[in-house]
C-alpha atoms as a PDB file:
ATOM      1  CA  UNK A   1      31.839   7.516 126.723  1.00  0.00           C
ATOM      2  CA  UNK A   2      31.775   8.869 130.074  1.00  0.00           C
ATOM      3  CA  UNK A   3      28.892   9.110 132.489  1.00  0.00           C
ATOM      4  CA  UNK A   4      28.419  12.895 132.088  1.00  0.00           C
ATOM      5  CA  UNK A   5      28.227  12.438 128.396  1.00  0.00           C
ATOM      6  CA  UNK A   6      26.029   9.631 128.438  1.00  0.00           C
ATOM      7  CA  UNK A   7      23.414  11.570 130.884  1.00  0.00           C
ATOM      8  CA  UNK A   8      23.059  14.055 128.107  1.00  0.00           C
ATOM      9  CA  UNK A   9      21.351  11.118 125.476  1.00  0.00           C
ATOM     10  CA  UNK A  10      20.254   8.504 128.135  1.00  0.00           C
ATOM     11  CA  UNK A  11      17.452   6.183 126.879  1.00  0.00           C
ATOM     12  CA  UNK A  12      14.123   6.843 128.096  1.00  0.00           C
ATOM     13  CA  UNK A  13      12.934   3.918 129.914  1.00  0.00           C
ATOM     14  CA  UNK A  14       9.238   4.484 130.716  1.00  0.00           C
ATOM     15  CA  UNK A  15       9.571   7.943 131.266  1.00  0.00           C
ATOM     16  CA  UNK A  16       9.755  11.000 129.179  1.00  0.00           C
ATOM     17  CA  UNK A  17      12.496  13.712 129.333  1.00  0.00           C
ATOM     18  CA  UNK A  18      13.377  17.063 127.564  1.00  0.00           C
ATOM     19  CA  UNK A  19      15.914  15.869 124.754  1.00  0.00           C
ATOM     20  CA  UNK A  20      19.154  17.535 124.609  1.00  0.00           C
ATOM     21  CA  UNK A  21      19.346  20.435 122.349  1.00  0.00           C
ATOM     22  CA  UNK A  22      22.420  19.891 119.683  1.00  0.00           C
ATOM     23  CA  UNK A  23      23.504  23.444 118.130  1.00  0.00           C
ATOM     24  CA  UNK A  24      25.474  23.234 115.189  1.00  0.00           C
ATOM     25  CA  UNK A  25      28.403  25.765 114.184  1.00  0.00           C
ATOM     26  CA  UNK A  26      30.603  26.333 110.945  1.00  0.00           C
ATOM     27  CA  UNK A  27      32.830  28.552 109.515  1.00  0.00           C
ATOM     28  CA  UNK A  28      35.722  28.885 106.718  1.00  0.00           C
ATOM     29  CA  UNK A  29      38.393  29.207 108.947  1.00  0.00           C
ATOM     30  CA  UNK A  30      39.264  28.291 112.531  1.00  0.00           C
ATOM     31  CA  UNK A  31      38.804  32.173 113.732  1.00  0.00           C
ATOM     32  CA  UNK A  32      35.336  31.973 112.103  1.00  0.00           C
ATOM     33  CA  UNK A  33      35.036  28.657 113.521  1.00  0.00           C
ATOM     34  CA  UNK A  34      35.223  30.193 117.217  1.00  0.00           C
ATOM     35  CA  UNK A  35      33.320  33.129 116.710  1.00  0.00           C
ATOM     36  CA  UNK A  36      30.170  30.987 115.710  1.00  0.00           C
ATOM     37  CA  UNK A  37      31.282  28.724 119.068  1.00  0.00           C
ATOM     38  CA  UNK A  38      31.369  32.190 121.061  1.00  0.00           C
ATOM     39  CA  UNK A  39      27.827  33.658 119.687  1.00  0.00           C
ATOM     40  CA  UNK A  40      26.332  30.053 121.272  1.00  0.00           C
ATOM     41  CA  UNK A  41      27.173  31.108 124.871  1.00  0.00           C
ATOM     42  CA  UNK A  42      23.841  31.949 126.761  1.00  0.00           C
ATOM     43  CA  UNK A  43      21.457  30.290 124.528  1.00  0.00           C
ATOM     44  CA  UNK A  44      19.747  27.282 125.042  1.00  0.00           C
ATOM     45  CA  UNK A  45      22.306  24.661 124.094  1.00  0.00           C
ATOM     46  CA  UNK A  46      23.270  21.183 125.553  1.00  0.00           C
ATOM     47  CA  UNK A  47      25.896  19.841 123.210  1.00  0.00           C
ATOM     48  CA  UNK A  48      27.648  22.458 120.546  1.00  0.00           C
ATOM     49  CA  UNK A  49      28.223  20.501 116.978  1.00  0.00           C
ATOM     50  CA  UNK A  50      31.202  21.713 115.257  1.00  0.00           C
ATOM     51  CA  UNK A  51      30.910  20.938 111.764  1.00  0.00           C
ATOM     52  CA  UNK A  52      34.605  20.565 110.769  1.00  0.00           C
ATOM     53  CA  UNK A  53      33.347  20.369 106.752  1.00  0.00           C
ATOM     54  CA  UNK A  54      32.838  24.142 106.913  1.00  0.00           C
ATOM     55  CA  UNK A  55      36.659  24.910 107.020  1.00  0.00           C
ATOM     56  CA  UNK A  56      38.290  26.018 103.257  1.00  0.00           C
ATOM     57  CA  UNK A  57      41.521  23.859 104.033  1.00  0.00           C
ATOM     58  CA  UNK A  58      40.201  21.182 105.998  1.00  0.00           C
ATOM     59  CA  UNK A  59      43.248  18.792 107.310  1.00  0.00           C
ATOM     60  CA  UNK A  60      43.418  16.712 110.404  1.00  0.00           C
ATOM     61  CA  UNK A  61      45.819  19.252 111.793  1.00  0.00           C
ATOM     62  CA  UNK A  62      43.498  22.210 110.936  1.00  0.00           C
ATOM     63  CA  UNK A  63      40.876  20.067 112.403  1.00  0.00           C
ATOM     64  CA  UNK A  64      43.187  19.270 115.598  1.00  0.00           C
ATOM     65  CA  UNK A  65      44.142  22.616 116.093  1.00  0.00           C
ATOM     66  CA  UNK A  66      40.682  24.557 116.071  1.00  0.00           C
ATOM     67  CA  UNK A  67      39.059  21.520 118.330  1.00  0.00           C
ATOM     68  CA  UNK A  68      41.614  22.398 120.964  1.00  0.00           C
ATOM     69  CA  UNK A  69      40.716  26.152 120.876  1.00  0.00           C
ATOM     70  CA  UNK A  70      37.279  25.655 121.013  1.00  0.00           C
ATOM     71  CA  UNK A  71      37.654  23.701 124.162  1.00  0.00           C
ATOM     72  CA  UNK A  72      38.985  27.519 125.718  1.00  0.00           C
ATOM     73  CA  UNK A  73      35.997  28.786 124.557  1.00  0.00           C
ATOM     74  CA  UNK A  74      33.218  25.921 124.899  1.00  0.00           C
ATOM     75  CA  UNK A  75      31.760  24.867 128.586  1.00  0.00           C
ATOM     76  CA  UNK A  76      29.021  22.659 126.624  1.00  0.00           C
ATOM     77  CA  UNK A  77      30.004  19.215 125.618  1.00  0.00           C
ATOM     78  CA  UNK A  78      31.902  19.323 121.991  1.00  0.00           C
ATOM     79  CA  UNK A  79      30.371  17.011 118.937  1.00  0.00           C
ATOM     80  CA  UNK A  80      32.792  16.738 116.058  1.00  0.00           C
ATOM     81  CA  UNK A  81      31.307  16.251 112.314  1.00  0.00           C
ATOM     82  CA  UNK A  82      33.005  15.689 109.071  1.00  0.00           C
ATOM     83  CA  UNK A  83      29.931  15.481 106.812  1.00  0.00           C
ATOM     84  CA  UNK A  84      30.667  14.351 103.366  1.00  0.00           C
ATOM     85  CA  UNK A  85      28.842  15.634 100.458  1.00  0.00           C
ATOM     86  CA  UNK A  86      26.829  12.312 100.011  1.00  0.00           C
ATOM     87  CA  UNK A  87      25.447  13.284 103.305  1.00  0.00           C
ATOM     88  CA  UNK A  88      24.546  16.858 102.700  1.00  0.00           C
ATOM     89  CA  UNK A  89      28.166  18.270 103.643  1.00  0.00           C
ATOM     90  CA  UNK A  90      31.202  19.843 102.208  1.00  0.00           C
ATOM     91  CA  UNK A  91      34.008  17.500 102.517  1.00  0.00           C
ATOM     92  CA  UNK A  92      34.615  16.144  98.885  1.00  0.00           C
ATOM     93  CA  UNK A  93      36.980  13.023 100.396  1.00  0.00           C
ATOM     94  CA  UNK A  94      37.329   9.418 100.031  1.00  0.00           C
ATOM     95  CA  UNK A  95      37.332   6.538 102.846  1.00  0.00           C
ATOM     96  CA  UNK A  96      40.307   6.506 104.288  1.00  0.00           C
ATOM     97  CA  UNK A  97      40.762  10.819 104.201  1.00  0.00           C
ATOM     98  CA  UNK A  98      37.477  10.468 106.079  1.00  0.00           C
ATOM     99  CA  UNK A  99      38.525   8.414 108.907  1.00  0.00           C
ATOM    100  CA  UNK A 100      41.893  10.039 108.981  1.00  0.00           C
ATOM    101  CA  UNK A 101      40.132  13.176 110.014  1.00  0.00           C
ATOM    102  CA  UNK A 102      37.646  11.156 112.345  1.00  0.00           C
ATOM    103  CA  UNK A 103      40.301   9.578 114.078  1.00  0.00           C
ATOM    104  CA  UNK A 104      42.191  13.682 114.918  1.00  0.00           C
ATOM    105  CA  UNK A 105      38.855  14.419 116.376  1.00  0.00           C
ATOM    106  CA  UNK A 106      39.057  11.511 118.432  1.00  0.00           C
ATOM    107  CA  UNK A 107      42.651  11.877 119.260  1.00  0.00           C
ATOM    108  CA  UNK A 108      42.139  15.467 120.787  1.00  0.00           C
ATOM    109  CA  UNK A 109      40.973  14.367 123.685  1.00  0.00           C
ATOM    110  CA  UNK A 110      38.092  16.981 124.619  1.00  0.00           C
ATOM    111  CA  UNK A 111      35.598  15.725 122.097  1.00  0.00           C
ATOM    112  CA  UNK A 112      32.820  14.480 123.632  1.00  0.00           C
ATOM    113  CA  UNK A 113      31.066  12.752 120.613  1.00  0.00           C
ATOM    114  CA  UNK A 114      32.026  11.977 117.173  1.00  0.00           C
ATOM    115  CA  UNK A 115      29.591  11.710 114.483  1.00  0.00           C
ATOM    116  CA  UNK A 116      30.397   8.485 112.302  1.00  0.00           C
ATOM    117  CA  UNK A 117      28.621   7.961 108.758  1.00  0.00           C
ATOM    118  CA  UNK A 118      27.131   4.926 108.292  1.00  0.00           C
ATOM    119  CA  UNK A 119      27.457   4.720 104.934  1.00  0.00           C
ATOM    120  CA  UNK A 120      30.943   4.406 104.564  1.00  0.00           C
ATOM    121  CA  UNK A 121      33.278   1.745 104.227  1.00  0.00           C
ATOM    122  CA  UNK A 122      31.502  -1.083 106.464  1.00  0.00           C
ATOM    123  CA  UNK A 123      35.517  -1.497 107.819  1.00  0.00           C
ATOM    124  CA  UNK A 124      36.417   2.553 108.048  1.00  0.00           C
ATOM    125  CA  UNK A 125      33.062   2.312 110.419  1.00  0.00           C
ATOM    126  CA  UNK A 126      33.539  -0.396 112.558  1.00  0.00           C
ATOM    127  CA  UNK A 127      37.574   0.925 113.233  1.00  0.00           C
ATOM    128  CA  UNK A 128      36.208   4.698 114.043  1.00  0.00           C
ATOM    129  CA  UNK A 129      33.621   3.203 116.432  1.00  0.00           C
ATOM    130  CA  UNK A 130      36.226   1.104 118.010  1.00  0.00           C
ATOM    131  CA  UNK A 131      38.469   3.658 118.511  1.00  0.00           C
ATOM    132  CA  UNK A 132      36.062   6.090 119.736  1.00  0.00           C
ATOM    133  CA  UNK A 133      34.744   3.615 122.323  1.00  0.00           C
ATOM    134  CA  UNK A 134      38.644   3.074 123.239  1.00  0.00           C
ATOM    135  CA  UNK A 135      39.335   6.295 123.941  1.00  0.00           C
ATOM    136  CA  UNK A 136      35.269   6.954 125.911  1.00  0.00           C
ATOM    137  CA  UNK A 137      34.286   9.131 123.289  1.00  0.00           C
ATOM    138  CA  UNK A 138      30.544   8.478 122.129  1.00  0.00           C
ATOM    139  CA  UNK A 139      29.688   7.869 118.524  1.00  0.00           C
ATOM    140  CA  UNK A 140      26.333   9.100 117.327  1.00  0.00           C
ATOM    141  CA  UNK A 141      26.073   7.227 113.917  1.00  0.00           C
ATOM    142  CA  UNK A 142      24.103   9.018 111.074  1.00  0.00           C
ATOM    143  CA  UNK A 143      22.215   8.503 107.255  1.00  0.00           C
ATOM    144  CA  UNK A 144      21.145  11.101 106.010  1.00  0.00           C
ATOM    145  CA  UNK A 145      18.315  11.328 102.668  1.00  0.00           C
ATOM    146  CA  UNK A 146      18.189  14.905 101.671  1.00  0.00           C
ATOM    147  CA  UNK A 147      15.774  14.371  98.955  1.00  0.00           C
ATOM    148  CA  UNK A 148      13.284  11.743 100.214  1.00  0.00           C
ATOM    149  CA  UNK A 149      11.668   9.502 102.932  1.00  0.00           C
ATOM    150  CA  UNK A 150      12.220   5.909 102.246  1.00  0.00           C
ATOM    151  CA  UNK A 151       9.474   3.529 102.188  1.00  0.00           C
ATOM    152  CA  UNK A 152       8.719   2.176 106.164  1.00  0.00           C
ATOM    153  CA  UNK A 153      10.221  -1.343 105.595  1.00  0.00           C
ATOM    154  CA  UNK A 154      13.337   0.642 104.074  1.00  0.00           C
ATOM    155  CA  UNK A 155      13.380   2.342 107.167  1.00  0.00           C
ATOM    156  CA  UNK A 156      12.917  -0.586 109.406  1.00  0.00           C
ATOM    157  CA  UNK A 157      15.894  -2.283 107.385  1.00  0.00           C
ATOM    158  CA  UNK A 158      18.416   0.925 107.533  1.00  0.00           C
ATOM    159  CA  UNK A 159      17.524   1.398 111.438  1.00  0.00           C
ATOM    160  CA  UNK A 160      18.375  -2.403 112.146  1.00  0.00           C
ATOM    161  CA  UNK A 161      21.388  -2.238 110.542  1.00  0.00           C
ATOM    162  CA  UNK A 162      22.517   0.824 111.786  1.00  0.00           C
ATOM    163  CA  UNK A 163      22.007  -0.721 115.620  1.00  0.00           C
ATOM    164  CA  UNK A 164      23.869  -3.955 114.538  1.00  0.00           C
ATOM    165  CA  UNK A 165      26.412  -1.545 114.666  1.00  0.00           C
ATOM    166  CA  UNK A 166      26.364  -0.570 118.194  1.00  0.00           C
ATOM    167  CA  UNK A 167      27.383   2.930 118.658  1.00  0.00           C
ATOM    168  CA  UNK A 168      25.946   5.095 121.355  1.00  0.00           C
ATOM    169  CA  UNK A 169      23.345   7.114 119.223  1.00  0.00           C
ATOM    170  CA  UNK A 170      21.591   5.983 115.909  1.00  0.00           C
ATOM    171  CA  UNK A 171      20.881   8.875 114.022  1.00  0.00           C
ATOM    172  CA  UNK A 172      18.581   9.059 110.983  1.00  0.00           C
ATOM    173  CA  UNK A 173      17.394  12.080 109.400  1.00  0.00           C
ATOM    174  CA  UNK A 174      15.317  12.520 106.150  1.00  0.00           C
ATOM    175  CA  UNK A 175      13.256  14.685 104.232  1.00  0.00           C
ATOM    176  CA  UNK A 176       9.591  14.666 103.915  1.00  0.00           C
ATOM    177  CA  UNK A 177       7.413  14.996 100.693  1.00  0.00           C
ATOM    178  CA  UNK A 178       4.329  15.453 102.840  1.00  0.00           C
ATOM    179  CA  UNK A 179       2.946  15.067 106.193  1.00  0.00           C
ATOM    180  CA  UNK A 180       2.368  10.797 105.671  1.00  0.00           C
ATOM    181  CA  UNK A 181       5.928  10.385 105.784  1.00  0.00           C
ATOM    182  CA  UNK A 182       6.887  12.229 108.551  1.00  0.00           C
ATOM    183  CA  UNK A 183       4.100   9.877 110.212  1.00  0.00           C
ATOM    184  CA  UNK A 184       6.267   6.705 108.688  1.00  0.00           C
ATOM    185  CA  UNK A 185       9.644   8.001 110.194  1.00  0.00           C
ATOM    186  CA  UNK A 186       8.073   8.299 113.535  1.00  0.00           C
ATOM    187  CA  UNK A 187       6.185   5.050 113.557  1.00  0.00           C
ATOM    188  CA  UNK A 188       9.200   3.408 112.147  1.00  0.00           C
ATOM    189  CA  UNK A 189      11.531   5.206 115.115  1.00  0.00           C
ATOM    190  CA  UNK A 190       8.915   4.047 118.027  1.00  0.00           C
ATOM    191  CA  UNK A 191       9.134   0.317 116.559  1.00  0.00           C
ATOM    192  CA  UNK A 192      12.824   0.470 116.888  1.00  0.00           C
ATOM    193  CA  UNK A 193      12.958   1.764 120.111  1.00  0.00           C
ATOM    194  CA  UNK A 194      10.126  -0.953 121.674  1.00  0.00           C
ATOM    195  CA  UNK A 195      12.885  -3.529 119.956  1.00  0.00           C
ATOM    196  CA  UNK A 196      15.553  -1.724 121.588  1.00  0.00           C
ATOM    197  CA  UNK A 197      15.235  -0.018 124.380  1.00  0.00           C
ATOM    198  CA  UNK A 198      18.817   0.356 125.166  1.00  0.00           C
ATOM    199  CA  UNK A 199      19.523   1.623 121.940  1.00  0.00           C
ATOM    200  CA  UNK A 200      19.315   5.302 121.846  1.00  0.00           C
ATOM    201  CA  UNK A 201      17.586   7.317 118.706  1.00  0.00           C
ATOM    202  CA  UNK A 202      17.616  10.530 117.181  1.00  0.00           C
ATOM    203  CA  UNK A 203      14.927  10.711 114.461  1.00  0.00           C
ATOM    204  CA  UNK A 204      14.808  13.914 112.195  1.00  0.00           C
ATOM    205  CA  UNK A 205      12.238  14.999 109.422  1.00  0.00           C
ATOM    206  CA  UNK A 206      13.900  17.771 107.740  1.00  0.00           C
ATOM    207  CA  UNK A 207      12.072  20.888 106.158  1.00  0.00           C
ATOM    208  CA  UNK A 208       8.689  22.646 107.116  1.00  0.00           C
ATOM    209  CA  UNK A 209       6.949  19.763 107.575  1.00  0.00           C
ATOM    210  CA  UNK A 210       9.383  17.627 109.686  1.00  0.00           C
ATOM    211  CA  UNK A 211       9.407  20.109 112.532  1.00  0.00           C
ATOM    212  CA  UNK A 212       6.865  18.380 114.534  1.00  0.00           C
ATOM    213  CA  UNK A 213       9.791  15.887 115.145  1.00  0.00           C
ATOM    214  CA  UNK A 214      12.282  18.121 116.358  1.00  0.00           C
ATOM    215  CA  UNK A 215       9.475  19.563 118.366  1.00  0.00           C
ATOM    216  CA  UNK A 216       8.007  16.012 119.677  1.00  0.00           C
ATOM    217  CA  UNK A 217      11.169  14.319 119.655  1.00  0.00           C
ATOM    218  CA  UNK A 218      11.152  12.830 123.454  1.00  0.00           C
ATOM    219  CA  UNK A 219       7.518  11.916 122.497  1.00  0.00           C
ATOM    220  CA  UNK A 220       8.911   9.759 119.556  1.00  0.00           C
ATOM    221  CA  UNK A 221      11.763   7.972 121.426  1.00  0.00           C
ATOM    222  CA  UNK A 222      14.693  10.607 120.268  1.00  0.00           C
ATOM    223  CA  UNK A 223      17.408  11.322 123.007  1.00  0.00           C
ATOM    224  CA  UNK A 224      17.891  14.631 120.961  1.00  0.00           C
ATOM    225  CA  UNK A 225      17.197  17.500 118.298  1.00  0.00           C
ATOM    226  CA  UNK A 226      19.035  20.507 116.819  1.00  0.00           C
ATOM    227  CA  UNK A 227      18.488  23.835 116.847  1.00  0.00           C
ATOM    228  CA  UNK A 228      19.686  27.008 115.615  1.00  0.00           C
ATOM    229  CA  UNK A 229      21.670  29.811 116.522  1.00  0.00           C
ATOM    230  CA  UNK A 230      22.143  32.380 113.610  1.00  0.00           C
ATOM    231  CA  UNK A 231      21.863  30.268 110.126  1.00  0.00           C
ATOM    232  CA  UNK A 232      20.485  27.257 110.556  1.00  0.00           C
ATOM    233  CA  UNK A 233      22.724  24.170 109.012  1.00  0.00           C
ATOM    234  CA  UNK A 234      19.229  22.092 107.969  1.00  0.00           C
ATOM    235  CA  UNK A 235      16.225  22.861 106.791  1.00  0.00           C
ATOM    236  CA  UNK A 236      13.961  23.294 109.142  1.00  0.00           C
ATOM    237  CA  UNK A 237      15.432  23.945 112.164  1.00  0.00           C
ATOM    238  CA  UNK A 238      13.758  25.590 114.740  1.00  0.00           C
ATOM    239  CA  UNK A 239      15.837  28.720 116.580  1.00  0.00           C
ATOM    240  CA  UNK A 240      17.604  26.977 119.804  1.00  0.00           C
ATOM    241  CA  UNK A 241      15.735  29.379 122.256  1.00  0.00           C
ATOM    242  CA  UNK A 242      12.331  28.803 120.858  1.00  0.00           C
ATOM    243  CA  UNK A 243      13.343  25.155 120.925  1.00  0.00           C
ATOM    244  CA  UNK A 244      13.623  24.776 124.328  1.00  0.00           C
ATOM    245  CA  UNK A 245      10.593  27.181 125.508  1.00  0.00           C
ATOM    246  CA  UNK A 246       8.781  24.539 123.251  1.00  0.00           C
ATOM    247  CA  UNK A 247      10.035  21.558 124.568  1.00  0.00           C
ATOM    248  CA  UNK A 248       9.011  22.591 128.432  1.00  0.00           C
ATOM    249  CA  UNK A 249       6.064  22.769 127.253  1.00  0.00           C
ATOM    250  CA  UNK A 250       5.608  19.512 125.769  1.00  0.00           C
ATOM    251  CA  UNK A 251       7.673  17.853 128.171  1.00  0.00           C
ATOM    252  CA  UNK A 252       5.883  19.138 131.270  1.00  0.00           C
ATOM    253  CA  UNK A 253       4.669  16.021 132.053  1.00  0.00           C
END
């Protein structure tokens, strides 16, 4: 990864800073694709997410070929997703489709991260992180839990393992059942990051009640949170321009 990308999710060490503000985009096709990229421009955004699962005939040379358009279009850094349907996306594909298309969005050449799903194929995710690291593209490494928080040691155990990993961002979001375990996610995410403090977090509650850590994210040890611009791609996030008016308040400091 190269310095410019890494100064957008550096660790905090001692010192609080403004996390970057990820804004996702989607569309059916590549031209829909773009047009999502181009209504982005002038908003409060630090690093656009593409998420490739959006497209009707996803392929790694559909994939390949919008990721190089968007890069005429795009002046923020580029994160490519491919977020299966056991993770709360659209692509319907097995292992080794998955890192097939992981590995085009590495191959392009202007990504700047990759998103890598940690619970696939412990082999599939140790070959896309190597790759990505070959080629200095950063991997930000993601579970996601659409229908519950896991109990705190659960959490403890998934975080660990996810940083055994070593990728450039663990990234962990899940959804809340009330405001207690929003409180365990963000207990759970400041113990990790007192056990690693190289290791650089992004910790989400999803839905109305997690958007006190999208909000407080720096204040929880997350390098980053995502907004919205138009339709939001999670529940509960918070529009990318209220975002950041937000977090200069809380991050005054």
């Amino acid at each position: 990864m190269s310095d410019d990308h890494a100064n957008l999710l550096a660790v905090n060490r001692g010192s609080r800073t403004r996390p970057a503000i990820i804004v996702p985009v989607s569309g059916e096709t590549g031209e829909a694709v773009l047009d999502a990229a181009a209504d982005t421009i002038g908003h409060a955004v630090d690093i656009v997410e593409w998420r490739a699962d959006g497209l009707d005939e996803l392929s790694p040379e559909s994939l390949t070929a919008t990721a190089f358009a968007l890069d005429e279009i795009l002046a923020d850094p580029l994160l490519l997703t491919v977020r299966t349907r056991t993770e709360g996306g659209s692509a319907d594909v097995d292992d080794e489709t998955y890192a097939e298309l992981v590995l085009a969005a590495i191959d392009v050449g202007n990504v700047a991260f990759v998103d890598v799903e940690f619970r696939r194929d412990a082999h599939v995710v140790a070959r896309l992180v190597d790759s990505a690291r070959a080629a200095g593209i950063g991997v930000i490494l993601s579970a996601h839990d659409f229908d519950a928080t896991p109990p705190k040691q659960q959490l403890r155990e998934l975080f660990e393992a996810m940083c055994s990993v070593g990728p450039d961002v663990v990234k962990v979001a899940v959804m809340p059942q009330h405001a207690r375990d929003v409180l365990a996610l963000l207990d759970v995410s400041l113990d990790v990051r007192e056990a690693h403090p190289d290791q650089a977090l992004m910790s989400i509650a999803m839905g109305a009640l997690g958007v006190v850590s999208r909000i407080a994210a720096s204040t929880f040890g997350s390098v980053a949170t995502f907004g919205a611009v138009g339709r939001a791609s999670a529940p509960g996030q918070v529009d990318a321009d209220e975002l950041r008016r937000m977090l200069d308040v809380i991050d005054i400091a």
